[in-house]
PDB file of N, CA and C in Angstrom:
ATOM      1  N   UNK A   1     -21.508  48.962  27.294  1.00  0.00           N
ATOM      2  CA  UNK A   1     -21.715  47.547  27.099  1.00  0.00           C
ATOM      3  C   UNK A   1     -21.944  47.305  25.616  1.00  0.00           C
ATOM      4  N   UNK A   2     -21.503  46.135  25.385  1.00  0.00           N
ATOM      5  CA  UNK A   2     -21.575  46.589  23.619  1.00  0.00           C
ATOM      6  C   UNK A   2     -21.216  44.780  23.726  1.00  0.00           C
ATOM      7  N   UNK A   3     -22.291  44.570  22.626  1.00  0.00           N
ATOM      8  CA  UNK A   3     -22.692  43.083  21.985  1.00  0.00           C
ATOM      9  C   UNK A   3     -22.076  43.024  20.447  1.00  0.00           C
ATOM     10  N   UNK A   4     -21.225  42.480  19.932  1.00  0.00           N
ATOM     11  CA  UNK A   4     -20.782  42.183  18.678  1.00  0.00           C
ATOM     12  C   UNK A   4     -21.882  41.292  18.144  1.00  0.00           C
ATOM     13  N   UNK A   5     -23.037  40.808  18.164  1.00  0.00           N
ATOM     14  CA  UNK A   5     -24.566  40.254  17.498  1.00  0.00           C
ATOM     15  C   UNK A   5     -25.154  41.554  17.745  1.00  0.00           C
ATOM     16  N   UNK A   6     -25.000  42.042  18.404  1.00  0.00           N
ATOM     17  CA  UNK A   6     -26.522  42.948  18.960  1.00  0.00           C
ATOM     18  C   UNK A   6     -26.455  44.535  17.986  1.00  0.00           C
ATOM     19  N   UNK A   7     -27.283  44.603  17.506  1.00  0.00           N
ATOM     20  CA  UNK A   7     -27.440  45.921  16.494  1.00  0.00           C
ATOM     21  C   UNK A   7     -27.890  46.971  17.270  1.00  0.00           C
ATOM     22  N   UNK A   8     -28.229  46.978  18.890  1.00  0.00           N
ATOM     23  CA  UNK A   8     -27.959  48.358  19.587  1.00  0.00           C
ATOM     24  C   UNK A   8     -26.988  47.944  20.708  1.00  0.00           C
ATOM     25  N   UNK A   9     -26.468  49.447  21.061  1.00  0.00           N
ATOM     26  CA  UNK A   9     -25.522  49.804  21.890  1.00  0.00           C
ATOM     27  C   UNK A   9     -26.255  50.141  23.139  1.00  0.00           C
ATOM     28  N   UNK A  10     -25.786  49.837  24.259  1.00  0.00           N
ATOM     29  CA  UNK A  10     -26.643  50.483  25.371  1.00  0.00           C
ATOM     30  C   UNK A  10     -25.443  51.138  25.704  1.00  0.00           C
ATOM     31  N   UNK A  11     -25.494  52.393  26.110  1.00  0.00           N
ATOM     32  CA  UNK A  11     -24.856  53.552  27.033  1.00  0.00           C
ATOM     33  C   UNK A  11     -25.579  53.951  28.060  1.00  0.00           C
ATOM     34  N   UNK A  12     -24.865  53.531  29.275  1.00  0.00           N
ATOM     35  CA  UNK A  12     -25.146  54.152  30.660  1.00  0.00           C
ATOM     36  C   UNK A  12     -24.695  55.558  30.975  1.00  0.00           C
ATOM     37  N   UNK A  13     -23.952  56.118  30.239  1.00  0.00           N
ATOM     38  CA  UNK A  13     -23.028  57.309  30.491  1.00  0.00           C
ATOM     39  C   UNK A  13     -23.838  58.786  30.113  1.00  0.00           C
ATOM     40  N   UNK A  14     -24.303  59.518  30.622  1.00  0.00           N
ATOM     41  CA  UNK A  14     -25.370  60.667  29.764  1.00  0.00           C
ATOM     42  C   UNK A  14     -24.399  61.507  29.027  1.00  0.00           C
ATOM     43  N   UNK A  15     -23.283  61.868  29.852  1.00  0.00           N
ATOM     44  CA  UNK A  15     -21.963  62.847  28.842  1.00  0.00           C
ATOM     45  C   UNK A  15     -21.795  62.083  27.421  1.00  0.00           C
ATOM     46  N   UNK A  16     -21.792  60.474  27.735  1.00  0.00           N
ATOM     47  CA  UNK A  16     -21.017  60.280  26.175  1.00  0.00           C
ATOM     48  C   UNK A  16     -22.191  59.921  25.617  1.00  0.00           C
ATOM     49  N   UNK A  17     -23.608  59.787  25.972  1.00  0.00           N
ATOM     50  CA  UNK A  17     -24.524  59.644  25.511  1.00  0.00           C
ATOM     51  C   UNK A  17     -25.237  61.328  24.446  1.00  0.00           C
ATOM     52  N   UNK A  18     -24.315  62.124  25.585  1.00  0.00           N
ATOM     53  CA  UNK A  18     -24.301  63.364  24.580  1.00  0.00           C
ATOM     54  C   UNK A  18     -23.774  63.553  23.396  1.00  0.00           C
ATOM     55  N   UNK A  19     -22.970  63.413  23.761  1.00  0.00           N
ATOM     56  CA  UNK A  19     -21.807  63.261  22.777  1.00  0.00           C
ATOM     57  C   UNK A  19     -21.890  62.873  21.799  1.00  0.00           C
ATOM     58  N   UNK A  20     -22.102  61.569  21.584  1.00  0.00           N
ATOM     59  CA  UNK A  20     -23.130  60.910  20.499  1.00  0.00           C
ATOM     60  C   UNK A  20     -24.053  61.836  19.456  1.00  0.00           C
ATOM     61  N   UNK A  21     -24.899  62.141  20.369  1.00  0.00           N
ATOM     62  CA  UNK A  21     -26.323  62.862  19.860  1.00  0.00           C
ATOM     63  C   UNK A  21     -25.597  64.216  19.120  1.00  0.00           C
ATOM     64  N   UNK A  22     -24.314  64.810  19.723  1.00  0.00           N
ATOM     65  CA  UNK A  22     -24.075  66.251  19.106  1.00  0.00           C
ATOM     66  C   UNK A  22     -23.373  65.797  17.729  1.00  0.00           C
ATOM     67  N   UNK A  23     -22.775  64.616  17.773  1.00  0.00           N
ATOM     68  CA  UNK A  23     -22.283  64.093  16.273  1.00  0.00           C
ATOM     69  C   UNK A  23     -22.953  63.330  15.620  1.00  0.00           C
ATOM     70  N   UNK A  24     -24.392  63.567  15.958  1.00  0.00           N
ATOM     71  CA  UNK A  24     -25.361  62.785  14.507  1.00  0.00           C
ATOM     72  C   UNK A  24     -25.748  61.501  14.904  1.00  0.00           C
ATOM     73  N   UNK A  25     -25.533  61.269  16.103  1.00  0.00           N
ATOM     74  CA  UNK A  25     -26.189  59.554  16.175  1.00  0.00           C
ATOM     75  C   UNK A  25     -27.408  59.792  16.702  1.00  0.00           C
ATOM     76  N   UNK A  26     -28.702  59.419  16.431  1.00  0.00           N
ATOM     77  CA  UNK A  26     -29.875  59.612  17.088  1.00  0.00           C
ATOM     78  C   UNK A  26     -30.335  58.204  17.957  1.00  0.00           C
ATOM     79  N   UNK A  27     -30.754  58.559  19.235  1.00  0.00           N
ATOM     80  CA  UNK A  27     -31.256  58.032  20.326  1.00  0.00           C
ATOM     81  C   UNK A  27     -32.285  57.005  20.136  1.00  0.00           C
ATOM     82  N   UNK A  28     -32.298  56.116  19.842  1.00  0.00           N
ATOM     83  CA  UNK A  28     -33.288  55.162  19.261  1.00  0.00           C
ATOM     84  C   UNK A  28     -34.226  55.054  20.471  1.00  0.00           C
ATOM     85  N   UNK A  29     -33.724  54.910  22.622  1.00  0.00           N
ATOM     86  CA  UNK A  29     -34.372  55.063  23.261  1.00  0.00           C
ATOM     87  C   UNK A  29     -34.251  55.134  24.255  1.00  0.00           C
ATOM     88  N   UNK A  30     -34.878  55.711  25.443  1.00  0.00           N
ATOM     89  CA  UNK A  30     -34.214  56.006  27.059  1.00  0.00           C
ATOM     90  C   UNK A  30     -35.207  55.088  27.553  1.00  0.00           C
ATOM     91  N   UNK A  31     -34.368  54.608  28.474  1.00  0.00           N
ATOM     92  CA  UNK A  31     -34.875  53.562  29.454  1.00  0.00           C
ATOM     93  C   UNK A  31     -34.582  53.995  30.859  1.00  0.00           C
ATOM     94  N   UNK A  32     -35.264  53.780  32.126  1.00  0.00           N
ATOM     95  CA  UNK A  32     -34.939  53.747  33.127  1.00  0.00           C
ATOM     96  C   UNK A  32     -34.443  52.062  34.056  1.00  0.00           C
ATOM     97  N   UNK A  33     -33.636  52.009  34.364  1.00  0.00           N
ATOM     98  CA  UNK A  33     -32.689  50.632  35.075  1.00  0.00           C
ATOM     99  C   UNK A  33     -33.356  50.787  36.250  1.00  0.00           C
ATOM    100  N   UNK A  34     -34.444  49.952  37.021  1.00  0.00           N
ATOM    101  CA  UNK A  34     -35.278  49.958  37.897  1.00  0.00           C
ATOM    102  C   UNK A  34     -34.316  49.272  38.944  1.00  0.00           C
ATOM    103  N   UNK A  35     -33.573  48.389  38.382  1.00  0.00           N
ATOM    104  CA  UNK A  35     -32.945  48.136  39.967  1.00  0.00           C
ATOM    105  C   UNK A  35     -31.659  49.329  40.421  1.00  0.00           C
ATOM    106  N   UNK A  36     -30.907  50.076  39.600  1.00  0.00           N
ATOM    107  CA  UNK A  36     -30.107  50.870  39.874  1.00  0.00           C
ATOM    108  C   UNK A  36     -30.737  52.414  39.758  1.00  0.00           C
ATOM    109  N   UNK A  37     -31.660  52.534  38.913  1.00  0.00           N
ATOM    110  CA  UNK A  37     -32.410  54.080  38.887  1.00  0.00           C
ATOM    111  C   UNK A  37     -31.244  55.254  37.854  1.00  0.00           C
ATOM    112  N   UNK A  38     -30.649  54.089  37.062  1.00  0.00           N
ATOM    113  CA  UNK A  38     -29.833  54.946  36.340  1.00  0.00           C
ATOM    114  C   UNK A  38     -30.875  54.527  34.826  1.00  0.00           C
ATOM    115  N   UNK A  39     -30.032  55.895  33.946  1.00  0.00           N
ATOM    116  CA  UNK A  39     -31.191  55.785  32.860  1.00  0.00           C
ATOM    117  C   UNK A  39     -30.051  54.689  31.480  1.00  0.00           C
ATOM    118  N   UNK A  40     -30.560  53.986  30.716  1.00  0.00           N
ATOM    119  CA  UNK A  40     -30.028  53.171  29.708  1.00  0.00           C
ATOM    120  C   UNK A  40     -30.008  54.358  28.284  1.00  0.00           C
ATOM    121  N   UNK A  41     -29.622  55.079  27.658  1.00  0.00           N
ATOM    122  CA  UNK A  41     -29.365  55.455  26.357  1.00  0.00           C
ATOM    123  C   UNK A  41     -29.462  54.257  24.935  1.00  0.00           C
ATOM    124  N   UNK A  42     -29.484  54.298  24.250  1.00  0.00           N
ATOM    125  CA  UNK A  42     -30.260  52.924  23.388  1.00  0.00           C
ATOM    126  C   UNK A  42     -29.600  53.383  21.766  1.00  0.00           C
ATOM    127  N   UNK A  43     -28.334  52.944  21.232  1.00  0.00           N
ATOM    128  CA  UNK A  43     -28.230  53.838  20.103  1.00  0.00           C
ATOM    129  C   UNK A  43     -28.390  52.421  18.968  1.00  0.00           C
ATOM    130  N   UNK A  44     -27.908  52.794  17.555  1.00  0.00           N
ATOM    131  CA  UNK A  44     -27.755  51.634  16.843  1.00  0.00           C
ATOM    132  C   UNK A  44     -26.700  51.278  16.781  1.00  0.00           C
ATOM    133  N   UNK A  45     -26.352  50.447  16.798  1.00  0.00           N
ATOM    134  CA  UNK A  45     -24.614  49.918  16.782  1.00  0.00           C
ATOM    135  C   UNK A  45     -23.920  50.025  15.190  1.00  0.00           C
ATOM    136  N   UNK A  46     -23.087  50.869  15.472  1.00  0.00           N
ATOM    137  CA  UNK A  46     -22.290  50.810  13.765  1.00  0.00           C
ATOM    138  C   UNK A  46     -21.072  50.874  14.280  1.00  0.00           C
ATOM    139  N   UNK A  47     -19.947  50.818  13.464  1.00  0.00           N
ATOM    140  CA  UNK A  47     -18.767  51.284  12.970  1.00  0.00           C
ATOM    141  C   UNK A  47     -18.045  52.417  13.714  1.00  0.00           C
ATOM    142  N   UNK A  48     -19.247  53.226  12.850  1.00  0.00           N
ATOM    143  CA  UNK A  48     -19.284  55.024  13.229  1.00  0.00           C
ATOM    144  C   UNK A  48     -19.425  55.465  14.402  1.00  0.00           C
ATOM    145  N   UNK A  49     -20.381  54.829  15.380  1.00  0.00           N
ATOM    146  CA  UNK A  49     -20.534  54.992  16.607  1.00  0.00           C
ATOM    147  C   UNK A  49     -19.712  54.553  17.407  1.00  0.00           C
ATOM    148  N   UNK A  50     -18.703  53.534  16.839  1.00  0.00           N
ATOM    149  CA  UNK A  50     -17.706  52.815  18.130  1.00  0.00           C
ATOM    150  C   UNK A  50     -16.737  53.769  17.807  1.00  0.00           C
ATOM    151  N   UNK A  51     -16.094  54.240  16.628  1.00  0.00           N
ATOM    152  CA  UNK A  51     -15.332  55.178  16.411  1.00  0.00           C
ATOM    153  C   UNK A  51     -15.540  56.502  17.307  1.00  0.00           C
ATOM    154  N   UNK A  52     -16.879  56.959  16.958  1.00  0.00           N
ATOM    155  CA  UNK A  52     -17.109  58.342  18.035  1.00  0.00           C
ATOM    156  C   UNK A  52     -16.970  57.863  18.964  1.00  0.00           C
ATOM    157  N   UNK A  53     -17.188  56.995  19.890  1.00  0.00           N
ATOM    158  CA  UNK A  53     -17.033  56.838  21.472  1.00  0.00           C
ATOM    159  C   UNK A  53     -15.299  56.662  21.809  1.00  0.00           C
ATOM    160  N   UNK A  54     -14.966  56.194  20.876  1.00  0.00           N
ATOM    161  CA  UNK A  54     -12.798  56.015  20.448  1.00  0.00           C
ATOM    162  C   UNK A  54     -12.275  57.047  20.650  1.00  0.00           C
ATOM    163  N   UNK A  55     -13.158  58.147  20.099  1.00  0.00           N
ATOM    164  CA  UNK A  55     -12.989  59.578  20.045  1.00  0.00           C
ATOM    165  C   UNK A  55     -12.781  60.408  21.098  1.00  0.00           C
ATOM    166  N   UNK A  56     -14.186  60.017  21.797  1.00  0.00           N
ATOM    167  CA  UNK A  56     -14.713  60.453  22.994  1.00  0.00           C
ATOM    168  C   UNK A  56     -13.960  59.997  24.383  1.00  0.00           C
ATOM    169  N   UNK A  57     -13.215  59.177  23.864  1.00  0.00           N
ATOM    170  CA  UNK A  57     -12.420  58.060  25.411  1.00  0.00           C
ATOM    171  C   UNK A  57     -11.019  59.483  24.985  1.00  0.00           C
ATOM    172  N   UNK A  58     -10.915  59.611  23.831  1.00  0.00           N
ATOM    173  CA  UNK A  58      -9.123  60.072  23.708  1.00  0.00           C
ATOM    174  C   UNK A  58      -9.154  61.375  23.974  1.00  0.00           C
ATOM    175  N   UNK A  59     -10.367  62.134  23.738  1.00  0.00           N
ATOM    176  CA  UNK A  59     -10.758  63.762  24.229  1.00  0.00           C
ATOM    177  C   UNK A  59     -10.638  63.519  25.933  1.00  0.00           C
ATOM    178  N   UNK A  60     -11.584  62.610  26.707  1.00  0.00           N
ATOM    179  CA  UNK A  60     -11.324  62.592  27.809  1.00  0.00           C
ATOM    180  C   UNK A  60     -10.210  62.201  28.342  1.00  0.00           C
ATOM    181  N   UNK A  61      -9.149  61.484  27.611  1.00  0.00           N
ATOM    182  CA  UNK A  61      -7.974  60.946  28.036  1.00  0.00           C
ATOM    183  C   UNK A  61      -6.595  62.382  28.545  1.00  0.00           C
ATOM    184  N   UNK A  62      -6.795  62.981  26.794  1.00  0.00           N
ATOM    185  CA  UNK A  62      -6.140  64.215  26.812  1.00  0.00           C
ATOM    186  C   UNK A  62      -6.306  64.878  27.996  1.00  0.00           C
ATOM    187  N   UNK A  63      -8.007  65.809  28.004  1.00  0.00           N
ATOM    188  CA  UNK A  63      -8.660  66.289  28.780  1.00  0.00           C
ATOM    189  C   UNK A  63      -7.763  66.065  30.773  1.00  0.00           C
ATOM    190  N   UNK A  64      -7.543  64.309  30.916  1.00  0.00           N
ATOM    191  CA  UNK A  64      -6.981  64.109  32.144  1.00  0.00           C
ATOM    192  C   UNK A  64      -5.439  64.639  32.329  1.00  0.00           C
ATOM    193  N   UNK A  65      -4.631  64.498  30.739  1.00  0.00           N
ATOM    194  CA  UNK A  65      -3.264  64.887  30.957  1.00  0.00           C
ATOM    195  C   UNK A  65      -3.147  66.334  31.472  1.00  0.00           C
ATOM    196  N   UNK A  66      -4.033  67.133  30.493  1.00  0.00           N
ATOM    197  CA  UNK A  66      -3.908  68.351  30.598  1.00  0.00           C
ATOM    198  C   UNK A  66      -3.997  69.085  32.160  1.00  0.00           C
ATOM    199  N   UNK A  67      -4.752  68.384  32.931  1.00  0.00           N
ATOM    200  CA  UNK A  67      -5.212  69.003  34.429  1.00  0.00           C
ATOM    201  C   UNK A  67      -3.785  68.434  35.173  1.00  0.00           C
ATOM    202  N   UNK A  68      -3.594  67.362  35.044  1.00  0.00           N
ATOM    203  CA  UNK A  68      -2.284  66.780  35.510  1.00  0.00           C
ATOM    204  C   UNK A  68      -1.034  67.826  35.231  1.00  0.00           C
ATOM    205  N   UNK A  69      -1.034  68.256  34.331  1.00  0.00           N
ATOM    206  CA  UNK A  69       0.155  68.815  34.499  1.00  0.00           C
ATOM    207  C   UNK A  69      -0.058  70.663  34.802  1.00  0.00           C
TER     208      UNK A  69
END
């Protein structure tokens, strides 16, 4: 979910929430989603971070061709 005003990013995802964290973005904060019981990831919103997640969509994209064939 991602706000073009909003200076954090929320990520529901823990893989790409990893992902993140292994390329230098630090976790500003974990939340728990009381009506779903899933956890919120909390980063700062930049540039850099929409790029790594760009990244992260085209590794998993590959990732799907490759099993496919």
């Amino acid at each position: 979910m991602r706000s073009e005003k909003s200076k954090l990013m929320v990520i529901h995802s823990q893989r790409l929430a990893g992902f993140l964290m292994l390329n230098g973005f630090r976790l500003i904060k974990l939340l728990l989603d009381e009506s779903s019981g899933l956890n919120k990831f909390i980063f700062i919103n930049s540039p850099a971070l929409i790029d790594c997640m760009e990244n992260w969509q085209i590794q998993k994209l590959k990732e799907l061709n490759k099993e496919k064939c």
